[in-house]
PDB file of N, CA and C in Angstrom:
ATOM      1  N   UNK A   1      30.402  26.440  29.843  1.00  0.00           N
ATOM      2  CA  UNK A   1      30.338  27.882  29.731  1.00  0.00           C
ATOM      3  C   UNK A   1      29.197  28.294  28.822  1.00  0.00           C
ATOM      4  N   UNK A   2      28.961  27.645  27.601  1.00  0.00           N
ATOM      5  CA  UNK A   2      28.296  27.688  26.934  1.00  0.00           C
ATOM      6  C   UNK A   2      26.489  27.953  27.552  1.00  0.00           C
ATOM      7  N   UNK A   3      26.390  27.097  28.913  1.00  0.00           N
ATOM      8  CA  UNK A   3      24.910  27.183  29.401  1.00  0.00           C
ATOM      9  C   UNK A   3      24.811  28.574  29.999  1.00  0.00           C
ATOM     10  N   UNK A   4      26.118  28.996  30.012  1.00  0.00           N
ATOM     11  CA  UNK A   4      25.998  30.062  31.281  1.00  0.00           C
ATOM     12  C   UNK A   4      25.663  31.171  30.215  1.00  0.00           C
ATOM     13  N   UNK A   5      25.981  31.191  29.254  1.00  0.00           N
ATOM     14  CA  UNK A   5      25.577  31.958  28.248  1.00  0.00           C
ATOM     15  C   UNK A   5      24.352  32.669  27.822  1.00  0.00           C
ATOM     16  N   UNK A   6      23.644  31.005  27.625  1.00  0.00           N
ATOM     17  CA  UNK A   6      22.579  30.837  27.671  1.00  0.00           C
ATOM     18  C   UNK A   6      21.134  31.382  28.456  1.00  0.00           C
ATOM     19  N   UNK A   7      21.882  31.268  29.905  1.00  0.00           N
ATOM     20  CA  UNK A   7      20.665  31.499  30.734  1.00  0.00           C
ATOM     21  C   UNK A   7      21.116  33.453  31.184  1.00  0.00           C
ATOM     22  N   UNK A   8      21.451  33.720  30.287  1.00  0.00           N
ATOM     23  CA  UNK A   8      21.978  35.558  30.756  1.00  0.00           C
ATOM     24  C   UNK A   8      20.829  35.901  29.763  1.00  0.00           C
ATOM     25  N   UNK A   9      20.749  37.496  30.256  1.00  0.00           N
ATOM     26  CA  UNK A   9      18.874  38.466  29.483  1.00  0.00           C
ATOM     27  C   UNK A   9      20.608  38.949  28.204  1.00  0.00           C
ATOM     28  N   UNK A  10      19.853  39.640  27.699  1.00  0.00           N
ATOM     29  CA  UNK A  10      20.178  40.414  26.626  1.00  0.00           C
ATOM     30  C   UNK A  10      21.038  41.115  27.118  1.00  0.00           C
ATOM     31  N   UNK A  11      20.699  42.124  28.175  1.00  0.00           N
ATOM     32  CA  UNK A  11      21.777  42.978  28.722  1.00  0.00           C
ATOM     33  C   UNK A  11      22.528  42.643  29.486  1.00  0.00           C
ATOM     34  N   UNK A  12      22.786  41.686  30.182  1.00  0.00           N
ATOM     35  CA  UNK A  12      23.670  41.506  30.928  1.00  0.00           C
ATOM     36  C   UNK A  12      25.121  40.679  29.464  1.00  0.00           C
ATOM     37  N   UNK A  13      24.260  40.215  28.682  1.00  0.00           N
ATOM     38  CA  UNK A  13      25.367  39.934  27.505  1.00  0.00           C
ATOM     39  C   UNK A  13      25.964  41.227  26.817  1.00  0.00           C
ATOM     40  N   UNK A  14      25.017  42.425  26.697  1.00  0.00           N
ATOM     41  CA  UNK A  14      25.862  43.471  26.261  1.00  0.00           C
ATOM     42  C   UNK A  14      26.827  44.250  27.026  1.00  0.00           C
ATOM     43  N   UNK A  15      26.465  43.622  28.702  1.00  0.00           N
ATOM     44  CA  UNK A  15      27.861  44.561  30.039  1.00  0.00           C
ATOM     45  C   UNK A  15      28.853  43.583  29.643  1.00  0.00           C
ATOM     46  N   UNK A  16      28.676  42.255  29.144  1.00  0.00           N
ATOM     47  CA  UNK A  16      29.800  41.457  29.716  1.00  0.00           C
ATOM     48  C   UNK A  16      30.600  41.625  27.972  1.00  0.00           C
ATOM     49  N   UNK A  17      30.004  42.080  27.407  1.00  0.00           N
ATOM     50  CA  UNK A  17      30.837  42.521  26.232  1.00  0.00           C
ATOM     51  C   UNK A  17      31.334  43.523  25.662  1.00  0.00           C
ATOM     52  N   UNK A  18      30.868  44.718  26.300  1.00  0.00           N
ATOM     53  CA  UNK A  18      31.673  46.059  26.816  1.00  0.00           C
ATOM     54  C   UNK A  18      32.391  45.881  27.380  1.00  0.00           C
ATOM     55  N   UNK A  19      32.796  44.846  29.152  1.00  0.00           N
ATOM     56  CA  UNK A  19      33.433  44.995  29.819  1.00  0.00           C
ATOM     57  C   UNK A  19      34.604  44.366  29.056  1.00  0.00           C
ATOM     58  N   UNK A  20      34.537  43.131  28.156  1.00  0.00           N
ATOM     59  CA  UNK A  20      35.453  42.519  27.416  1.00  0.00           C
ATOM     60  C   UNK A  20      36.514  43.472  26.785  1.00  0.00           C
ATOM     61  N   UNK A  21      35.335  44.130  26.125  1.00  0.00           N
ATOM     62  CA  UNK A  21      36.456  45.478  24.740  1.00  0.00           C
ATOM     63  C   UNK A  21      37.081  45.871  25.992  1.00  0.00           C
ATOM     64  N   UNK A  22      36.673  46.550  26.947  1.00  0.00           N
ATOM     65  CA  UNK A  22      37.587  47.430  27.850  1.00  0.00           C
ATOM     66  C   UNK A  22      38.466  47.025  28.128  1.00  0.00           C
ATOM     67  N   UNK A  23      38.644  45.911  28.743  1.00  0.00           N
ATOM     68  CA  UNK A  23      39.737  45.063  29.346  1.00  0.00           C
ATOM     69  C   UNK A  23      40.726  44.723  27.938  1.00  0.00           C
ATOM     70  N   UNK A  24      40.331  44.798  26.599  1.00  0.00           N
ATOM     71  CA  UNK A  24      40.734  44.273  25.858  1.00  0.00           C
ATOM     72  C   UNK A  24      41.725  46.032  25.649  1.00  0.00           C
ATOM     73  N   UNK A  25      40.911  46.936  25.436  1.00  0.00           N
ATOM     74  CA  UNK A  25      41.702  48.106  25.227  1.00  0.00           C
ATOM     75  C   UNK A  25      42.782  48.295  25.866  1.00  0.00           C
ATOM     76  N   UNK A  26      42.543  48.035  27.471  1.00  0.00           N
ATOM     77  CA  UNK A  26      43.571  48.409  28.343  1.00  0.00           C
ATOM     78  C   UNK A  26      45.167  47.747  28.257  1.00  0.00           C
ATOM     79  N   UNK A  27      44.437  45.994  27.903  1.00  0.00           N
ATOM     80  CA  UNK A  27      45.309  45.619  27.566  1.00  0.00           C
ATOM     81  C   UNK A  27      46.563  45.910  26.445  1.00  0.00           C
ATOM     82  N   UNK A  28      45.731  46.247  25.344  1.00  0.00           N
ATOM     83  CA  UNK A  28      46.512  47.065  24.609  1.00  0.00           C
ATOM     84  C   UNK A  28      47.444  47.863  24.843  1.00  0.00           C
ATOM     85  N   UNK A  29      46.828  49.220  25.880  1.00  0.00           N
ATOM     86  CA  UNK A  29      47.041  50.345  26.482  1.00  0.00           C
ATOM     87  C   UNK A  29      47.891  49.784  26.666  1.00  0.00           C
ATOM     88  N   UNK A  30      48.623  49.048  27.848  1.00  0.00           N
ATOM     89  CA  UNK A  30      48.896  48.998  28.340  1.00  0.00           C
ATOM     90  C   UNK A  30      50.989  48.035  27.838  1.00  0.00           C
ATOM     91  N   UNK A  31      50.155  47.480  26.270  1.00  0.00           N
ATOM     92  CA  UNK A  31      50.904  46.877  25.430  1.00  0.00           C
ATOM     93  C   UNK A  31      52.264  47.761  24.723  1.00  0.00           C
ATOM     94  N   UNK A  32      51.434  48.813  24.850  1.00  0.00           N
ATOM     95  CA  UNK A  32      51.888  50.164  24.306  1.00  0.00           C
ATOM     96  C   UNK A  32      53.195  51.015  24.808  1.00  0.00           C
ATOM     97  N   UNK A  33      52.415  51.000  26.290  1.00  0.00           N
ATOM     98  CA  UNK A  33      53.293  51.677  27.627  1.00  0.00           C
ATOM     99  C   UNK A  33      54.384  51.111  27.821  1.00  0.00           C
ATOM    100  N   UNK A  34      54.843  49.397  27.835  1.00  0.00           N
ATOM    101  CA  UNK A  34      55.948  48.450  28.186  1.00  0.00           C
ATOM    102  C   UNK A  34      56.307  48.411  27.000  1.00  0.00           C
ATOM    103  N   UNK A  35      56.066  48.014  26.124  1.00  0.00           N
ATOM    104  CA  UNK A  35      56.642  47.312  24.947  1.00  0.00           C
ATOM    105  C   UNK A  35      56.416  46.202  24.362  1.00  0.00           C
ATOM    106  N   UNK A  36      57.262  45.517  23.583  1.00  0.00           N
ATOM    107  CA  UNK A  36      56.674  44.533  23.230  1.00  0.00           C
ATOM    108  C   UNK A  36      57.672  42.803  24.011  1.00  0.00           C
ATOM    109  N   UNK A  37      57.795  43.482  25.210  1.00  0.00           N
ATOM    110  CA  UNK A  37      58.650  42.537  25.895  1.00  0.00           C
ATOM    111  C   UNK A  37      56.942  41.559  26.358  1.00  0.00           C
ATOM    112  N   UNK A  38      55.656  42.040  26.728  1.00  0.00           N
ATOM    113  CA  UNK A  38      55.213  40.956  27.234  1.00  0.00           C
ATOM    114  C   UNK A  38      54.014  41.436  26.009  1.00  0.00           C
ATOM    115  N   UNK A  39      53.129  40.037  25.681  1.00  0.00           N
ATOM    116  CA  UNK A  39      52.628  40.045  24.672  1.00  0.00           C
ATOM    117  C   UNK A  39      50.978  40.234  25.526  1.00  0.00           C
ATOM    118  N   UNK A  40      49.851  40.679  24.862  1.00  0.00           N
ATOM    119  CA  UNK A  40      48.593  41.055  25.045  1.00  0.00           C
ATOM    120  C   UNK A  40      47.719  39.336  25.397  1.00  0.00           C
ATOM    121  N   UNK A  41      47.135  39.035  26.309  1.00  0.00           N
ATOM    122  CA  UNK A  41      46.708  37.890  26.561  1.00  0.00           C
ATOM    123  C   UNK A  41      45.702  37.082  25.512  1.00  0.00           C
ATOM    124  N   UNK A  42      45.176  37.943  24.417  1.00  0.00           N
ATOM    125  CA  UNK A  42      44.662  37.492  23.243  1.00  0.00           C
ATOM    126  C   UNK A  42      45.964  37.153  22.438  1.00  0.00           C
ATOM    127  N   UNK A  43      47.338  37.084  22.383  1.00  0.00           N
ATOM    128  CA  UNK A  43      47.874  36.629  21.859  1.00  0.00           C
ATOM    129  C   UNK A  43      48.411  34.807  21.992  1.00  0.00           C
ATOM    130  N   UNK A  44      47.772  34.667  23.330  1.00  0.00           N
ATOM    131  CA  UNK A  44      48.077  33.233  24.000  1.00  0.00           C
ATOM    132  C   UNK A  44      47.729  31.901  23.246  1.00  0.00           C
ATOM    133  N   UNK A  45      48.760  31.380  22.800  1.00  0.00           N
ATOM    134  CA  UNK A  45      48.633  30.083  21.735  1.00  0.00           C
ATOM    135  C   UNK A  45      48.318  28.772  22.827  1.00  0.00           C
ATOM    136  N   UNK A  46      46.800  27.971  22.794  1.00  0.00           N
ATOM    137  CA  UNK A  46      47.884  26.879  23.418  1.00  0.00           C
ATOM    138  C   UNK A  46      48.599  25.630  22.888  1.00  0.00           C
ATOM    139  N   UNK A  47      48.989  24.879  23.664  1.00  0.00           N
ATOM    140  CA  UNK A  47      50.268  24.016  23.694  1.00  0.00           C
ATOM    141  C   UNK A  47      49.024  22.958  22.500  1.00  0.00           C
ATOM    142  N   UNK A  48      49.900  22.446  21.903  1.00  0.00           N
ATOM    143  CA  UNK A  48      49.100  21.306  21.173  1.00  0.00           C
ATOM    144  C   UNK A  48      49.195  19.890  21.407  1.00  0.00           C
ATOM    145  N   UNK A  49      47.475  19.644  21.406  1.00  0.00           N
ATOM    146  CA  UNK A  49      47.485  18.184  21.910  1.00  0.00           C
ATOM    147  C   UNK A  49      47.716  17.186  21.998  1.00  0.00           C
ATOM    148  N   UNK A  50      47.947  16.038  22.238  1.00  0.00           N
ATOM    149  CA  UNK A  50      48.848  15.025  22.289  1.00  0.00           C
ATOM    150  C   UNK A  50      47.562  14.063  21.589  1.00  0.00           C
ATOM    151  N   UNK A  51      48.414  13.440  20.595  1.00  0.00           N
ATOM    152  CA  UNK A  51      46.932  12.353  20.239  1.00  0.00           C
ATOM    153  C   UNK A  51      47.586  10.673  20.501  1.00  0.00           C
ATOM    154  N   UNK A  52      46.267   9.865  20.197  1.00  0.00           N
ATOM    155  CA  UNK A  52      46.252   8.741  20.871  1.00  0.00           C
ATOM    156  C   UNK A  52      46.377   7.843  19.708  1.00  0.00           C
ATOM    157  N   UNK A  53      47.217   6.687  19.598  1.00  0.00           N
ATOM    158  CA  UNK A  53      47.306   5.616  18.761  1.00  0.00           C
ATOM    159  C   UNK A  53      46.087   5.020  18.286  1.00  0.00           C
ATOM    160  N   UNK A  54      45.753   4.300  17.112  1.00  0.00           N
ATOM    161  CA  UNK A  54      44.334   3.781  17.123  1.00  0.00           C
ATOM    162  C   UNK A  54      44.769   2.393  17.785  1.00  0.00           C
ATOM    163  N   UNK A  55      46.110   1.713  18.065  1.00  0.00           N
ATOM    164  CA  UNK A  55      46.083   0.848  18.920  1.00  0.00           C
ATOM    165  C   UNK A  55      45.617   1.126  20.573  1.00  0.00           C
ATOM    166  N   UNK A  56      45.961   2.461  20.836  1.00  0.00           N
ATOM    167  CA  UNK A  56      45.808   2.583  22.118  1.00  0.00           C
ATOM    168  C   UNK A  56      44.158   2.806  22.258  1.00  0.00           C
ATOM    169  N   UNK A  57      43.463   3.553  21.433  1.00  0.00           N
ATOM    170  CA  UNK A  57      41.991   3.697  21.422  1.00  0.00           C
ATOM    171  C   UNK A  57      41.050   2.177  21.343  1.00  0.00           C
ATOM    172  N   UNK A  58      41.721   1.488  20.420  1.00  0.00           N
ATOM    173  CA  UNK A  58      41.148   0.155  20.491  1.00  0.00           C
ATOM    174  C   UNK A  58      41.376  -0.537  22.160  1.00  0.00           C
ATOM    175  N   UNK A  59      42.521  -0.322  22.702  1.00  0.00           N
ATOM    176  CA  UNK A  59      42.581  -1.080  24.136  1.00  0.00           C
ATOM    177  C   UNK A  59      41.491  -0.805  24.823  1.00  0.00           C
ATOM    178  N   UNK A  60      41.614   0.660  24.815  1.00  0.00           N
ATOM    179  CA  UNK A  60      40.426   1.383  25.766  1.00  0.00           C
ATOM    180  C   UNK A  60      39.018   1.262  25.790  1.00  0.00           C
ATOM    181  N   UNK A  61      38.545   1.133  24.398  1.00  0.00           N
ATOM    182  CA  UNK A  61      37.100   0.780  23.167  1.00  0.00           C
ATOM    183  C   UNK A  61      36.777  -1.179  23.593  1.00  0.00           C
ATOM    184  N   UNK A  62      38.056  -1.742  23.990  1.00  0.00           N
ATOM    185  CA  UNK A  62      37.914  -3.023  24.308  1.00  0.00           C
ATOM    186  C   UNK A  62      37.527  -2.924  25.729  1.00  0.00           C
ATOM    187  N   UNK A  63      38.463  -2.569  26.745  1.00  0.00           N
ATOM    188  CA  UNK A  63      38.350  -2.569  27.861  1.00  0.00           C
ATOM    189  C   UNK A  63      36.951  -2.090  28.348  1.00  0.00           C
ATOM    190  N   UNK A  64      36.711  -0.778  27.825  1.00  0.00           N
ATOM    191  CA  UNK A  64      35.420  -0.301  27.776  1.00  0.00           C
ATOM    192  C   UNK A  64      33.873  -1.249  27.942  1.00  0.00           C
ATOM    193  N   UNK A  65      33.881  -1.805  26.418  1.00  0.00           N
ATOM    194  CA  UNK A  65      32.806  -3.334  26.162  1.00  0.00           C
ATOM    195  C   UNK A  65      33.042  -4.010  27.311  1.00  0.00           C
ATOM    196  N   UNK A  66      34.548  -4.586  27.720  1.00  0.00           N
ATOM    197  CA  UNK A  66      34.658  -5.528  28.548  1.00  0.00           C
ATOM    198  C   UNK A  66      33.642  -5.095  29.940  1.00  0.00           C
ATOM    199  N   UNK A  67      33.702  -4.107  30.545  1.00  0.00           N
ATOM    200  CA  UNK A  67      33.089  -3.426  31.503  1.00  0.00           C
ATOM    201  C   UNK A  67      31.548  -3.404  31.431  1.00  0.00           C
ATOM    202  N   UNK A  68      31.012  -3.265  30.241  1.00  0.00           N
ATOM    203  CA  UNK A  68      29.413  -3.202  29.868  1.00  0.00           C
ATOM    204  C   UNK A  68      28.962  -4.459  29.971  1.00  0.00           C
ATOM    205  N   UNK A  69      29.456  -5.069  29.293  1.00  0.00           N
ATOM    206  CA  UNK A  69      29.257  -6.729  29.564  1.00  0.00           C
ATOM    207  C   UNK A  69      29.359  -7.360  30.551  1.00  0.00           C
ATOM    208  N   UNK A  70      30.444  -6.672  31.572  1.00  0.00           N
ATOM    209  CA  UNK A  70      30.048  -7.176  32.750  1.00  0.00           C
ATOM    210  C   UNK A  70      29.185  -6.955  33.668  1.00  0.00           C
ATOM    211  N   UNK A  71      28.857  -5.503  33.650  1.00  0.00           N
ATOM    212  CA  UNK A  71      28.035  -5.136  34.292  1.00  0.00           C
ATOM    213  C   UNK A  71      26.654  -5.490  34.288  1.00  0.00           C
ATOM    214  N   UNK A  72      26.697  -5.482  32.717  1.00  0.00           N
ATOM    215  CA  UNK A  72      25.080  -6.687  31.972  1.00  0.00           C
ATOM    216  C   UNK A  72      24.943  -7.403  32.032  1.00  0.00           C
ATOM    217  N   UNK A  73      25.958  -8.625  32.795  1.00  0.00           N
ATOM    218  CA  UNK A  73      26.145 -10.149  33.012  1.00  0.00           C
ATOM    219  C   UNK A  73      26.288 -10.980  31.976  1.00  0.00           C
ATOM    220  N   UNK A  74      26.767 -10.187  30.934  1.00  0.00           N
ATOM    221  CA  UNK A  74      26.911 -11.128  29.547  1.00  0.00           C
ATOM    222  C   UNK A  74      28.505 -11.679  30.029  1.00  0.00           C
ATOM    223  N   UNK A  75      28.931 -12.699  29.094  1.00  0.00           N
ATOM    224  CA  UNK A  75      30.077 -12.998  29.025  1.00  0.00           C
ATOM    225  C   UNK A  75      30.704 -12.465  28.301  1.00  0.00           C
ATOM    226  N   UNK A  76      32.752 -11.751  28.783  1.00  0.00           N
ATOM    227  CA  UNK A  76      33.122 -11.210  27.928  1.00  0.00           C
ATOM    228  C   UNK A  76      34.036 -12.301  26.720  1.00  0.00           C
ATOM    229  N   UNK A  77      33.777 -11.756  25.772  1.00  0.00           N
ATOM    230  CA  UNK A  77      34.775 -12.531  24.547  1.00  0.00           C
ATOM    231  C   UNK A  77      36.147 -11.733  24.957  1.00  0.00           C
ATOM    232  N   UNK A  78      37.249 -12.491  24.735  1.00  0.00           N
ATOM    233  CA  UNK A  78      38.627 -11.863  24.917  1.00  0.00           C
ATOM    234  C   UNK A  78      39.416 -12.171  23.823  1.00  0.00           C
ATOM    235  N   UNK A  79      39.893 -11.461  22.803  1.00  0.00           N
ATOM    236  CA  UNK A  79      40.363 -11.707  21.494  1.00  0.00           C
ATOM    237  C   UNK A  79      41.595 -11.631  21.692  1.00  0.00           C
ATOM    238  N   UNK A  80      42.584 -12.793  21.477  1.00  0.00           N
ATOM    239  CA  UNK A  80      44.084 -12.609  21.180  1.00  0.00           C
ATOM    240  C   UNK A  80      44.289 -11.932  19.864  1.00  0.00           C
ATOM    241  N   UNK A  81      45.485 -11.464  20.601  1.00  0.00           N
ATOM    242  CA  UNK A  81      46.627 -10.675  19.162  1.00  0.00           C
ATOM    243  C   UNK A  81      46.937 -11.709  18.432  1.00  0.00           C
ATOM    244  N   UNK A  82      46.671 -11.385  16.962  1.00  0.00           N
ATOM    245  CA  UNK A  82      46.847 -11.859  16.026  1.00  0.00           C
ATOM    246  C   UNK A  82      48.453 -12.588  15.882  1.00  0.00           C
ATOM    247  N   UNK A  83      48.844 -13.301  15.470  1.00  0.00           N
ATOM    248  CA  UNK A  83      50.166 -13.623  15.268  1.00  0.00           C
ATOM    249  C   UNK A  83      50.682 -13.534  14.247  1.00  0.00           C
ATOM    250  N   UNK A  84      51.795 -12.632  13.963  1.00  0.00           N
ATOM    251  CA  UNK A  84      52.556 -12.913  12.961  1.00  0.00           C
ATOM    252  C   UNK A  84      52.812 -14.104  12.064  1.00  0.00           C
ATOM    253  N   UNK A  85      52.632 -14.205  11.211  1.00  0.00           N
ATOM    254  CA  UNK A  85      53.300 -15.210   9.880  1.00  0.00           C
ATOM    255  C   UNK A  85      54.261 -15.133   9.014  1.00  0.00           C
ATOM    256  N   UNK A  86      55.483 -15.723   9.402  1.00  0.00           N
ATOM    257  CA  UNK A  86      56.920 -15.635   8.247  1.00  0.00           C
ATOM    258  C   UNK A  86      56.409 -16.286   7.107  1.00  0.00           C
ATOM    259  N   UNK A  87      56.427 -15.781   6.116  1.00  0.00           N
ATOM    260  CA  UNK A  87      56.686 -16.150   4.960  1.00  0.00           C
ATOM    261  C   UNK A  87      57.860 -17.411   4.126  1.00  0.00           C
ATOM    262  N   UNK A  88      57.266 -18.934   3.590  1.00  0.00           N
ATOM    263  CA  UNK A  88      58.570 -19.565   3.280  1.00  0.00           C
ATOM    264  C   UNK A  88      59.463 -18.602   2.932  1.00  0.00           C
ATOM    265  N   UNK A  89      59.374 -17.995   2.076  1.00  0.00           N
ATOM    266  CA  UNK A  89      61.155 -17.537   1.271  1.00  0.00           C
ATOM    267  C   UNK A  89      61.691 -16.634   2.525  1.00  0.00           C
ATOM    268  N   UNK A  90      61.357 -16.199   3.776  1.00  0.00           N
ATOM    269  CA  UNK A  90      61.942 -15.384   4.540  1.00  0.00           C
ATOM    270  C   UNK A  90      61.910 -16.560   5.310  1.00  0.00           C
ATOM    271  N   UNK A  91      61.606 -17.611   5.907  1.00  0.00           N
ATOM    272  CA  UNK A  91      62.144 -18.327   6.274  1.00  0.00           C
ATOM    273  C   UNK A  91      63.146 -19.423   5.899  1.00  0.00           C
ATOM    274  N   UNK A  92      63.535 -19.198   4.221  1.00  0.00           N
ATOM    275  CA  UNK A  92      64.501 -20.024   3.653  1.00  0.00           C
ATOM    276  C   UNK A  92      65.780 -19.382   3.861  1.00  0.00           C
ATOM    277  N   UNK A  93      65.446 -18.018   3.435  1.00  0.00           N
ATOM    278  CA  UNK A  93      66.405 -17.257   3.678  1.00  0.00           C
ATOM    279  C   UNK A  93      67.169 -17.261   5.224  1.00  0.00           C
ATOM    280  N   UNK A  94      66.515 -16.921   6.151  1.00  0.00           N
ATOM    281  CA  UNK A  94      67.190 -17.272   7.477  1.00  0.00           C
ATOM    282  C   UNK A  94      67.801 -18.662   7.825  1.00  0.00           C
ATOM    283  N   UNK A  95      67.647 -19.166   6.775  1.00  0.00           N
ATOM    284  CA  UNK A  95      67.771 -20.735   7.204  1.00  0.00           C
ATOM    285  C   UNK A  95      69.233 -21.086   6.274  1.00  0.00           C
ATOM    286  N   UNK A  96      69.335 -20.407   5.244  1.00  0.00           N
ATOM    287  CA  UNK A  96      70.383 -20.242   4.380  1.00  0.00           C
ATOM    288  C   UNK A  96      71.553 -19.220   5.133  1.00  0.00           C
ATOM    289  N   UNK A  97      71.180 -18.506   5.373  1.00  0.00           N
ATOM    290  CA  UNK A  97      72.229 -17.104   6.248  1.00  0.00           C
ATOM    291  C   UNK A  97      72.675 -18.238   7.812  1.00  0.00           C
ATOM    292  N   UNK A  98      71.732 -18.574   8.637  1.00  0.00           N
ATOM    293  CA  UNK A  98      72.676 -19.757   9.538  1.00  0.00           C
ATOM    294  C   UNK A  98      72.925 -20.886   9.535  1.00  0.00           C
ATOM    295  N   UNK A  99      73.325 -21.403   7.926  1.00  0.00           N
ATOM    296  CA  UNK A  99      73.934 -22.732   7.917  1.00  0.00           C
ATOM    297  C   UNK A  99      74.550 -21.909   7.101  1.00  0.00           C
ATOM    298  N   UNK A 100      75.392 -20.546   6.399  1.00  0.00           N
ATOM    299  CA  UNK A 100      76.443 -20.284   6.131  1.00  0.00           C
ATOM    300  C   UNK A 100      77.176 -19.500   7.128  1.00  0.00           C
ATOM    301  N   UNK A 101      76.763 -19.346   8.388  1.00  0.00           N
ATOM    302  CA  UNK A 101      77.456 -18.725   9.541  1.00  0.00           C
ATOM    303  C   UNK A 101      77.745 -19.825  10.028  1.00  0.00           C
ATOM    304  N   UNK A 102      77.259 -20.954  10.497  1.00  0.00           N
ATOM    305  CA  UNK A 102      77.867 -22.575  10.933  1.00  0.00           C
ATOM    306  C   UNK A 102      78.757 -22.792  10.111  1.00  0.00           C
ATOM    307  N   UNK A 103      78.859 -22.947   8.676  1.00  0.00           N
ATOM    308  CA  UNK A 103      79.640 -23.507   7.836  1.00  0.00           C
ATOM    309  C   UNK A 103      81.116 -22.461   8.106  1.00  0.00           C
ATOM    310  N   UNK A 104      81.071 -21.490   8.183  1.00  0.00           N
ATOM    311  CA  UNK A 104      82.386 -20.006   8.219  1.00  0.00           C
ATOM    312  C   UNK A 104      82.924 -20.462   9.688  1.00  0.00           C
ATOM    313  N   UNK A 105      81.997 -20.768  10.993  1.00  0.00           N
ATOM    314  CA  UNK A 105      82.353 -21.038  11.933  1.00  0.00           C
ATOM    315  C   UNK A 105      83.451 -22.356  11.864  1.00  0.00           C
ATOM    316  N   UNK A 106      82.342 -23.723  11.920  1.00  0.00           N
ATOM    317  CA  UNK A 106      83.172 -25.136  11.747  1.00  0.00           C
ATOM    318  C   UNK A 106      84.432 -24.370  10.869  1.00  0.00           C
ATOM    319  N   UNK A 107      83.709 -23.720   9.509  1.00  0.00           N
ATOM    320  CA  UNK A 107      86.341 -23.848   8.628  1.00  0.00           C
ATOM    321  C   UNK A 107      86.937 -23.123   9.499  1.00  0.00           C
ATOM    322  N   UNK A 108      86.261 -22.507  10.717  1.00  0.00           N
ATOM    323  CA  UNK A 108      87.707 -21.676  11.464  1.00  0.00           C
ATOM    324  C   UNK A 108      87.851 -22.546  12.756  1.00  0.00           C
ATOM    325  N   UNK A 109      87.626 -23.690  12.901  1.00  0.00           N
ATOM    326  CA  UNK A 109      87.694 -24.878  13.797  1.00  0.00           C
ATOM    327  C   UNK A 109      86.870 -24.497  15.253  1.00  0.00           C
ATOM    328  N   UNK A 110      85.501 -23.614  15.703  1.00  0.00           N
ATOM    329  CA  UNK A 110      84.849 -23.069  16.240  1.00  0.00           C
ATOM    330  C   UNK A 110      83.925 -24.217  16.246  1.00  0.00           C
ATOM    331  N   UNK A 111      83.864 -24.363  17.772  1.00  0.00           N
ATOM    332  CA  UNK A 111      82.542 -25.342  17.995  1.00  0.00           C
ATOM    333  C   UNK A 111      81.135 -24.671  18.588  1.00  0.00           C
ATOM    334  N   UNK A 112      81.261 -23.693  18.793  1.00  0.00           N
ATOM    335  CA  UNK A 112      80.302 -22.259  18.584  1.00  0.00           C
ATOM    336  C   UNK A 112      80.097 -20.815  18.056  1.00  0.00           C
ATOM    337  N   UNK A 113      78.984 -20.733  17.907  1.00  0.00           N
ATOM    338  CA  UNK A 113      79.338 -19.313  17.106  1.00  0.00           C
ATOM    339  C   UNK A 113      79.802 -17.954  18.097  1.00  0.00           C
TER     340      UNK A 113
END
């Protein structure tokens, strides 16, 4: 819209901004006459945008490269997801919590949990 702006003389920007107020008055006018059951079209909010994860931007930012590179005949690199690492003491701990759920099991004569 912005070019269309651009390529207008002087006056045809001052009809299309008279014609604006007018339409803008009427609207009013017209705001006036009904009530305030329907609201003036300069009052129109819109809906707000939905945004994107920086995980999901990275897929796309990957996928993206992946595509340039191919098209350039380079080879693509393909990076795995990182893997998680338990920590010993969180793995002592789990290791302590089910050999005292085995142990509670076996004293109630349970050969499974």
């Amino acid at each position: 819209m912005s070019s269309l702006l651009t390529s207008l003389t002087p006056q045809q920007l001052r009809r299309a901004a008279t014609i604006k107020e007018k339409i803008q008055s009427l609207e009013n006018e017209l705001h006036r006459i009904i009530g305030s059951s329907i609201k003036p079209a300069a009052a129109f909010v819109p809906k707000k945008r939905r945004k994107m994860s920086a995980a999901g931007r990275a897929r796309i930012a990957a996928a993206q490269k992946a595509r340039w590179a191919k098209a350039k005949g380079q080879k693509v690199k393909q990076s795995q997801p990182k893997k998680r690492k338990m920590s010993a003491a969180a793995r002592r701990k789990i290791s302590l919590a089910a050999k005292a759920r085995w142990a509670k099991a076996k004293a109630a004569g349970k050969k499974t949990l």
